[in-house]
N, C-alpha and C. Protein backbone atom coordinates (compact mmCIF):
# COMPACT_ATOMS: atom_id res chain seq x y z
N UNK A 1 0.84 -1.17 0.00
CA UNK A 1 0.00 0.00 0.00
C UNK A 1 0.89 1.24 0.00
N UNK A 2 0.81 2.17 -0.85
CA UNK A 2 1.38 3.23 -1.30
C UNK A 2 0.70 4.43 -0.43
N UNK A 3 1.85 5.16 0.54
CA UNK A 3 0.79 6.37 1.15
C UNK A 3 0.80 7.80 0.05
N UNK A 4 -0.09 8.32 -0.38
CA UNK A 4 0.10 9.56 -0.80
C UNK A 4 -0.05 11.14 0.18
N UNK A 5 0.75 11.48 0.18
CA UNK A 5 0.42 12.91 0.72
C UNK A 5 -0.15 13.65 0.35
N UNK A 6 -1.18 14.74 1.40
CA UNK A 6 -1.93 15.63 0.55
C UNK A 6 -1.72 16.86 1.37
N UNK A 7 -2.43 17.47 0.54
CA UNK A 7 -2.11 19.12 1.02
C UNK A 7 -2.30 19.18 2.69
N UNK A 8 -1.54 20.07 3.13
CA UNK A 8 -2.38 20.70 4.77
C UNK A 8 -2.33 22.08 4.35
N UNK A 9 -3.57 22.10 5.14
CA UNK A 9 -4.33 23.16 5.42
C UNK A 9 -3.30 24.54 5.93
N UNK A 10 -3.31 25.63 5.99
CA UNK A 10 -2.31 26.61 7.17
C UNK A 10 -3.41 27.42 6.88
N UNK A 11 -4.24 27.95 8.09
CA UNK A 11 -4.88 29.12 7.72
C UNK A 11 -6.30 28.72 6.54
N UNK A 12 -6.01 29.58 5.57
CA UNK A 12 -7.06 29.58 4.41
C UNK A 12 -5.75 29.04 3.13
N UNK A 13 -5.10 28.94 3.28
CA UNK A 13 -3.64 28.92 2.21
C UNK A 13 -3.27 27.26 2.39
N UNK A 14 -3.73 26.59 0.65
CA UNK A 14 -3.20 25.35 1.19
C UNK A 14 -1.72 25.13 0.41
N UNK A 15 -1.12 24.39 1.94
CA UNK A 15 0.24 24.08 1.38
C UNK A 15 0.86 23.00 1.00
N UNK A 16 1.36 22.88 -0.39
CA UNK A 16 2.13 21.79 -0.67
C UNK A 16 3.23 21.21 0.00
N UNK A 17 2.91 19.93 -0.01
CA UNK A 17 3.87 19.26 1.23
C UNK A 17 5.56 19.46 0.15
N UNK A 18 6.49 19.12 1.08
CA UNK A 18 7.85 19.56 0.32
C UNK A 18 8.50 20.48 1.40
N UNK A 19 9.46 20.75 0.45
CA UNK A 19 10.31 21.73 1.28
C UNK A 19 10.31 22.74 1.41
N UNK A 20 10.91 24.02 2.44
CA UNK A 20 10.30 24.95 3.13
C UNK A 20 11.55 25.94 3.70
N UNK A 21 11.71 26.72 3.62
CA UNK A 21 12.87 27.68 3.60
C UNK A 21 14.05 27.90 2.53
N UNK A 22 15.17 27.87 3.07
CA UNK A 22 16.19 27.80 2.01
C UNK A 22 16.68 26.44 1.00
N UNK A 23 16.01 25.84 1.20
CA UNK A 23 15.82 24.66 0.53
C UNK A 23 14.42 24.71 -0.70
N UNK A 24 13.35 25.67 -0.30
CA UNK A 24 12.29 25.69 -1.10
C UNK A 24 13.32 26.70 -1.59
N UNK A 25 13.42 28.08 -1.44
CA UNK A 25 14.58 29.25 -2.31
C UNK A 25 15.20 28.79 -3.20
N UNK A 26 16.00 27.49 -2.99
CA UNK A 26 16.65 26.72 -3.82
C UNK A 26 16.61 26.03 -5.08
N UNK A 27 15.45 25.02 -4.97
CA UNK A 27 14.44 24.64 -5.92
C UNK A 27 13.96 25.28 -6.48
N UNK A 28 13.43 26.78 -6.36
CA UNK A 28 12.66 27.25 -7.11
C UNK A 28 13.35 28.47 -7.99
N UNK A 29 14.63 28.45 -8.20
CA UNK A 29 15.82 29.00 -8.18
C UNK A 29 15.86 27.88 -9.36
N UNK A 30 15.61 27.17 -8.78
CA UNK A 30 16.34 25.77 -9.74
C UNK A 30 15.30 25.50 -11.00
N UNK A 31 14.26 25.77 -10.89
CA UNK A 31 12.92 25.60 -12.01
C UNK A 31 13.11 26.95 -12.44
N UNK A 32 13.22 27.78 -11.91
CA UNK A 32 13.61 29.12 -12.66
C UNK A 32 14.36 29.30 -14.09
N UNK A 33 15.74 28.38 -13.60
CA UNK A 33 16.75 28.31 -13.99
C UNK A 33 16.52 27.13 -15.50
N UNK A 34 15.59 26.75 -15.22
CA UNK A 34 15.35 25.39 -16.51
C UNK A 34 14.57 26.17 -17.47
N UNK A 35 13.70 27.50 -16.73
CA UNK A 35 12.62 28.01 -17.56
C UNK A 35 13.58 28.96 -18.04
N UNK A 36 14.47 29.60 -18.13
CA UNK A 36 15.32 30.26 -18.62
C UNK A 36 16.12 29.30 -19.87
N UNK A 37 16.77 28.15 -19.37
CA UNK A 37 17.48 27.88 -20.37
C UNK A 37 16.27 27.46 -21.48
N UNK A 38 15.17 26.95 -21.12
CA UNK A 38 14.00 25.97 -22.18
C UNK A 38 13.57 27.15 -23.18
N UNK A 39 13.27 28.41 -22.93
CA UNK A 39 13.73 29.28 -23.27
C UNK A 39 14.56 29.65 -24.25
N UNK A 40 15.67 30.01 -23.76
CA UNK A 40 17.21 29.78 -25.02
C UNK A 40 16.86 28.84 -25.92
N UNK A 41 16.29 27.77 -25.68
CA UNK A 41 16.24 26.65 -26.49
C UNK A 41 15.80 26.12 -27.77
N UNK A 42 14.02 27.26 -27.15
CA UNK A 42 13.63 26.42 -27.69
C UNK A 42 12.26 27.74 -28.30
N UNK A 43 12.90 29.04 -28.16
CA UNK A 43 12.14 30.13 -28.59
C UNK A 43 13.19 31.49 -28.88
N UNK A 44 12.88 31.28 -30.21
CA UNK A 44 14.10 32.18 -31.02
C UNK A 44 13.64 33.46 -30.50
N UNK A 45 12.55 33.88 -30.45
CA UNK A 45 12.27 35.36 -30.20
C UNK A 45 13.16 35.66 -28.89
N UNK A 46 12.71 34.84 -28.14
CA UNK A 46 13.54 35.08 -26.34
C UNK A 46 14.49 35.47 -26.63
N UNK A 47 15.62 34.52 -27.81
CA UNK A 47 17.05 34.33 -27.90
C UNK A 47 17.14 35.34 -28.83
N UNK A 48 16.54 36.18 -29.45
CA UNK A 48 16.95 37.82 -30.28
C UNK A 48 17.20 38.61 -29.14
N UNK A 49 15.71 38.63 -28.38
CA UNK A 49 15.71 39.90 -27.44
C UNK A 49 16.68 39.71 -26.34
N UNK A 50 17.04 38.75 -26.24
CA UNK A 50 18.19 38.60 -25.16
C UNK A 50 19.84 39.31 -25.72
N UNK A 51 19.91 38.61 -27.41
CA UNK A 51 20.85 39.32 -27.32
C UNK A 51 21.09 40.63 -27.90
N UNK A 52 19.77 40.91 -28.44
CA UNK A 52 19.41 42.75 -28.25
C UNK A 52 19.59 43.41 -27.13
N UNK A 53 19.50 42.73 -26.16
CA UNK A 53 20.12 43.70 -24.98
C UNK A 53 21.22 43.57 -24.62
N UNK A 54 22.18 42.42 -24.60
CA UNK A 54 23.34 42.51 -24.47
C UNK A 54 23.83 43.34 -25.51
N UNK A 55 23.40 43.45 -26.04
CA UNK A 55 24.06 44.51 -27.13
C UNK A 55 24.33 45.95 -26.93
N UNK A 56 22.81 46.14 -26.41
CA UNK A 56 22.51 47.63 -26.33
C UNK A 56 23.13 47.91 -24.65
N UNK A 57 23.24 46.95 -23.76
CA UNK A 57 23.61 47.44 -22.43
C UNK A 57 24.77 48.52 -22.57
N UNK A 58 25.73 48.14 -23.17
CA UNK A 58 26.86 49.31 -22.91
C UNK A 58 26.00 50.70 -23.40
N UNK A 59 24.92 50.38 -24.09
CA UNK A 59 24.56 52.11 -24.42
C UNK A 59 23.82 52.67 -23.69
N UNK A 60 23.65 51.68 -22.70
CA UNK A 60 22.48 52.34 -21.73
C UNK A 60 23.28 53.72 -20.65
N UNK A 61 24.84 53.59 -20.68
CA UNK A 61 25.81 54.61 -19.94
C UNK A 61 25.78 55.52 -20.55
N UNK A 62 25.76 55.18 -21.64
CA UNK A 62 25.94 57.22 -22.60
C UNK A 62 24.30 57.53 -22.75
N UNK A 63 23.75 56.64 -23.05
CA UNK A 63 21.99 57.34 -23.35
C UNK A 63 21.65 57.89 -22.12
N UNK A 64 22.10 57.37 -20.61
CA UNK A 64 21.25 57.61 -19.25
C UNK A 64 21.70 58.55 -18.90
N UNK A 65 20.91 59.80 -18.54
CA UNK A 65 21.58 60.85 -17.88
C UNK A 65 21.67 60.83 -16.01
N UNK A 66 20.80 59.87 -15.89
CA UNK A 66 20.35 59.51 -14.19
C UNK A 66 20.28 57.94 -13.50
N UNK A 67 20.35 57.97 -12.43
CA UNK A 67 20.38 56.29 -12.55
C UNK A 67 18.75 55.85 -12.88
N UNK A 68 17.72 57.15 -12.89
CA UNK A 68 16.23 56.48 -12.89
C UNK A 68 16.46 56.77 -14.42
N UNK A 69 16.88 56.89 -15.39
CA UNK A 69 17.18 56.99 -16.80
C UNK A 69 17.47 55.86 -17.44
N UNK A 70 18.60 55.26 -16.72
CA UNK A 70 19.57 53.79 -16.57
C UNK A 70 18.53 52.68 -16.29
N UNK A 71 17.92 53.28 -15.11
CA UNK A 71 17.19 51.93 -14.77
C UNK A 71 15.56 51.41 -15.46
N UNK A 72 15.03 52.91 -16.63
CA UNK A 72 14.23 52.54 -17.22
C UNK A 72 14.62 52.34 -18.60
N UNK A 73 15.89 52.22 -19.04
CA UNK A 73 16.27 51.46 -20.21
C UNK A 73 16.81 50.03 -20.25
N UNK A 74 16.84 50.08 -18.61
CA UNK A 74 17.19 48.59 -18.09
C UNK A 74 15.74 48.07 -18.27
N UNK A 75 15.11 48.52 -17.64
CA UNK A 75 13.34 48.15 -16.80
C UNK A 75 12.95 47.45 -18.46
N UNK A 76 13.04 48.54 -19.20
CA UNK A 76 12.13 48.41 -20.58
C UNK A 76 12.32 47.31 -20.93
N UNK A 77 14.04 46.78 -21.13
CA UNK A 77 14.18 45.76 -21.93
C UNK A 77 14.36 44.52 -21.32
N UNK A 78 14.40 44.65 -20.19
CA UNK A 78 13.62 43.01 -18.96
C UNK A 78 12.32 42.97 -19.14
N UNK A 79 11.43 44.02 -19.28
CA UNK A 79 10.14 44.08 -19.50
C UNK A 79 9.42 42.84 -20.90
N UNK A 80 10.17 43.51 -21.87
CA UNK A 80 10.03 42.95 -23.15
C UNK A 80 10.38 40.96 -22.70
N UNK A 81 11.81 40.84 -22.57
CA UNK A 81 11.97 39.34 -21.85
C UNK A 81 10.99 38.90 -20.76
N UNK A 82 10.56 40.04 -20.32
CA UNK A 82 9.31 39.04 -19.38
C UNK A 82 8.06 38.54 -19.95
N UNK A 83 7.90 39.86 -20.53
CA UNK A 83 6.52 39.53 -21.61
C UNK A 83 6.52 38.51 -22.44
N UNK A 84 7.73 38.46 -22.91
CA UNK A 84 7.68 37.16 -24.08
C UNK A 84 8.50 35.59 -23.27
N UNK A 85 8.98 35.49 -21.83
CA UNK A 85 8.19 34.51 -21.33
C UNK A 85 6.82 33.98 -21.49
N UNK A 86 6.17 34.74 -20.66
CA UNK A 86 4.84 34.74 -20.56
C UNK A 86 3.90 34.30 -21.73
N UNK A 87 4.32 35.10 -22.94
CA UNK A 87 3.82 34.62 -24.01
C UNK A 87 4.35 33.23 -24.62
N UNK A 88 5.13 32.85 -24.73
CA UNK A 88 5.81 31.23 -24.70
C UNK A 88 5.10 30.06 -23.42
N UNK A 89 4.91 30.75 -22.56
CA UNK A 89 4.19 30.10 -21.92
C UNK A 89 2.91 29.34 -22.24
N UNK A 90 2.20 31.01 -22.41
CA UNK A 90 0.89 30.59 -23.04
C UNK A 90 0.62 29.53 -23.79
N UNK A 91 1.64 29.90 -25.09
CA UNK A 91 1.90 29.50 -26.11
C UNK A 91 1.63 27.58 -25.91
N UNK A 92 2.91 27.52 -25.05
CA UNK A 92 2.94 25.75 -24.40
C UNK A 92 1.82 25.06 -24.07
N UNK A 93 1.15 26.02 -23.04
CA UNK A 93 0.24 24.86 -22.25
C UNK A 93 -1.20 25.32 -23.78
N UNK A 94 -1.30 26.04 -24.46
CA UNK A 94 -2.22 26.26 -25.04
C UNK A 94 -1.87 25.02 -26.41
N UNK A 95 -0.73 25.09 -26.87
CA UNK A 95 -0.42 24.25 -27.80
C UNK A 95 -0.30 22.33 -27.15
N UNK A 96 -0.30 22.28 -25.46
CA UNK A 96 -0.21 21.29 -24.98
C UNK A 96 -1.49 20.10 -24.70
N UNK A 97 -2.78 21.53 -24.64
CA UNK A 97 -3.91 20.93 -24.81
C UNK A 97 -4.84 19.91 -25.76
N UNK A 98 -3.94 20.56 -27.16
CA UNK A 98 -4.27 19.61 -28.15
C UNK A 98 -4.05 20.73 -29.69
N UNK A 99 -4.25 19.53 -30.32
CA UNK A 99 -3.90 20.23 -31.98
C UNK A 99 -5.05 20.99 -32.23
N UNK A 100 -6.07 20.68 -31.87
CA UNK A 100 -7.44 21.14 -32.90
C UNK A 100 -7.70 22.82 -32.89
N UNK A 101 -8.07 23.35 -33.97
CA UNK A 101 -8.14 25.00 -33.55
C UNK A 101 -9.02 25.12 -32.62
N UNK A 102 -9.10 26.00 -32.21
CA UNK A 102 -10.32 26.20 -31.50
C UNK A 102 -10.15 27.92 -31.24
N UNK A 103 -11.30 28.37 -31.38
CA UNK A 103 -11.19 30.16 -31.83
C UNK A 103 -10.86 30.47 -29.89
N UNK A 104 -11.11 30.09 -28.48
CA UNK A 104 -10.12 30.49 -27.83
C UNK A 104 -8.69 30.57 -27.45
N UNK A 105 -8.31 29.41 -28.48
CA UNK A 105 -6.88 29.17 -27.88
C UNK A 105 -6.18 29.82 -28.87
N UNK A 106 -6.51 30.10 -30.31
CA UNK A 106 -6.30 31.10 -30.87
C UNK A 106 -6.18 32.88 -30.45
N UNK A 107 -7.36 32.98 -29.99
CA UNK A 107 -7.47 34.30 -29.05
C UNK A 107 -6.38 34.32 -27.85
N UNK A 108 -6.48 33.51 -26.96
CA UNK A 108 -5.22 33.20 -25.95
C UNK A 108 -4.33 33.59 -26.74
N UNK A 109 -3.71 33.19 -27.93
CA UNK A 109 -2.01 33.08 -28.31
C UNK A 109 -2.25 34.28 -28.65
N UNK A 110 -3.24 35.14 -29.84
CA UNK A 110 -3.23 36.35 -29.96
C UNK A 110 -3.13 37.54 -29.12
N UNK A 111 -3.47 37.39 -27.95
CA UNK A 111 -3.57 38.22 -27.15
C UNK A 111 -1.83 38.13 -26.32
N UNK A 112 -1.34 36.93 -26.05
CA UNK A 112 -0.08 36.90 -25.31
C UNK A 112 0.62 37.73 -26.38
N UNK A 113 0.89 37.11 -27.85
CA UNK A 113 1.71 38.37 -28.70
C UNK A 113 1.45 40.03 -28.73
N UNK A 114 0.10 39.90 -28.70
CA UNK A 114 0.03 41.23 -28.12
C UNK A 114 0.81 42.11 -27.36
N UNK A 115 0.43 41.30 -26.05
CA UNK A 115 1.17 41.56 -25.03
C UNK A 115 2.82 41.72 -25.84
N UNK A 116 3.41 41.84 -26.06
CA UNK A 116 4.61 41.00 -26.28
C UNK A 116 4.49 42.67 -27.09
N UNK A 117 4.00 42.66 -28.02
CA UNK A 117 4.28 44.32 -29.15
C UNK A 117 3.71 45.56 -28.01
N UNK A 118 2.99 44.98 -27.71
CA UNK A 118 3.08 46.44 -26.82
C UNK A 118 4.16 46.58 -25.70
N UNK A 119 4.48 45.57 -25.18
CA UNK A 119 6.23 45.51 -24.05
C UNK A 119 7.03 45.99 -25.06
N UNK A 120 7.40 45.60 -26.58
CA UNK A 120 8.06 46.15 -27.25
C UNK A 120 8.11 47.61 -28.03
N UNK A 121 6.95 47.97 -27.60
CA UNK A 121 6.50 49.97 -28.49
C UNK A 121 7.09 50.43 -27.31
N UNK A 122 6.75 49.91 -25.66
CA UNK A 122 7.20 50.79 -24.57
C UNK A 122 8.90 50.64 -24.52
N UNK A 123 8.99 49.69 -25.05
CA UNK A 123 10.87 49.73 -24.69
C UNK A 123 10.73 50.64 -26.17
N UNK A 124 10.97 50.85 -27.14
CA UNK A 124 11.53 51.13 -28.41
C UNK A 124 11.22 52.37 -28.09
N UNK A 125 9.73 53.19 -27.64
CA UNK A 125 9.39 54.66 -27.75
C UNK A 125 10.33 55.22 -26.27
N UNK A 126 10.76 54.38 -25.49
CA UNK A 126 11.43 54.78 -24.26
C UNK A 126 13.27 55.00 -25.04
N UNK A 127 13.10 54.47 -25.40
CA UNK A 127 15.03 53.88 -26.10
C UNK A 127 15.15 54.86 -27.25
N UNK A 128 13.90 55.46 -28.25
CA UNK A 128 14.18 56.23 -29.22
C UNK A 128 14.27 57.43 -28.18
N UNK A 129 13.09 57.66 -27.41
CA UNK A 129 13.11 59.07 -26.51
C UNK A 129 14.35 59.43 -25.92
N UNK A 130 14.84 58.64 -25.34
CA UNK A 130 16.18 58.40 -24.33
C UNK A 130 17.55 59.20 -25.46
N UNK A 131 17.49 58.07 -27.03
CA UNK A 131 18.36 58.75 -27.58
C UNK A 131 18.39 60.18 -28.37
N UNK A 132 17.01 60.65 -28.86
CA UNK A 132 16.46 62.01 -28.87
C UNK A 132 17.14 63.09 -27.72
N UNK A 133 16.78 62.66 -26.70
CA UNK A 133 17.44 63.35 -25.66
C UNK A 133 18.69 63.48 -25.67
N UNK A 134 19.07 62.86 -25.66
CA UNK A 134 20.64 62.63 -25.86
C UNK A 134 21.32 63.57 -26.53
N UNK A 135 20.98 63.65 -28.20
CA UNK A 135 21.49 64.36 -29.38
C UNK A 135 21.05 65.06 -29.46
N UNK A 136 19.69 65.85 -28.37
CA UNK A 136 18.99 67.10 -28.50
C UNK A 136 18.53 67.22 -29.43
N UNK A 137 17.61 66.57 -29.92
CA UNK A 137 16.44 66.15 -30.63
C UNK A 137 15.04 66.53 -30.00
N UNK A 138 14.88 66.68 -28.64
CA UNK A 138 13.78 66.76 -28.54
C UNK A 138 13.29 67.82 -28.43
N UNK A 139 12.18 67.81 -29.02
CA UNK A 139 10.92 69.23 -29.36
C UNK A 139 11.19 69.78 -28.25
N UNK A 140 10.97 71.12 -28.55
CA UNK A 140 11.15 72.19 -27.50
C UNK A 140 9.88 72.26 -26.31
N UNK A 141 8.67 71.33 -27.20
CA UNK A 141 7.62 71.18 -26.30
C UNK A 141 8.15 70.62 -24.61
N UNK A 142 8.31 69.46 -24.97
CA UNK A 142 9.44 68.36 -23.98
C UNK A 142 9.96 68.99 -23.08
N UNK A 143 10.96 69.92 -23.70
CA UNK A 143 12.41 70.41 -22.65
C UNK A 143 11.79 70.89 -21.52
């Protein structure tokens, strides 16, 4: 006879049995770390925008005039890599359900890319603005 464990209760919050402090930190550090590389792997878009930013990082010192300058040309383009997690995600468990179309899971994927161009207008209109500024480009409205 096989025992299975099941959830306990804490409160209103049920908790999965397992591990629990720096040992849960660890593990989940560690699934992190798989969803990152599966990622690299196995979704070219991830693997552009990743190395679109290694690219552009050294320019983020001459474009930033402030560290809150710095840190929203940083912000923007983690933004974009988060979004298009998320959308790969979707993507998986929506493509995991089964082959057949079906006009929501269509809508689902449409909407995650979405997501995904609009993370990318806010980094690009932040990154063109940033370098406008820069070369004193910007409308006198602005200044």
């Amino acid at each position: 006879m096989t025992l299975v464990s099941r959830p306990r209760l804490f409160g209103s919050v049920v908790m999965k049995p397992g591990h629990t402090g720096l040992t849960r930190l660890m593990h989940s550090f560690g699934y992190s770390w798989q969803g990152f590389r599966a990622a690299w792997r196995h979704e070219a878009a991830f693997r552009q925008e990743v190395v679109l930013a290694v690219i552009l990082f050294p320019a983020t010192f001459w474009l930033a005039n402030s560290l809150a300058t710095w840190l929203m040309l940083i912000g923007t383009a983690l933004l974009v890599m988060l979004v298009e997690l998320l959308n790969s995600a979707i993507e998986a468990v929506v493509d995991r359900i089964g082959a057949e179309r079906h006009p929501l899971a269509g809508r689902a994927k449409d909407l995650a890319s979405a997501a995904v161009l609009l993370a990318s207008l806010i980094a690009g209109v932040t990154w063109v603005g940033m370098l406008f500024a820069r070369l004193g480009w910007v409308p006198w409205v602005w200044a």
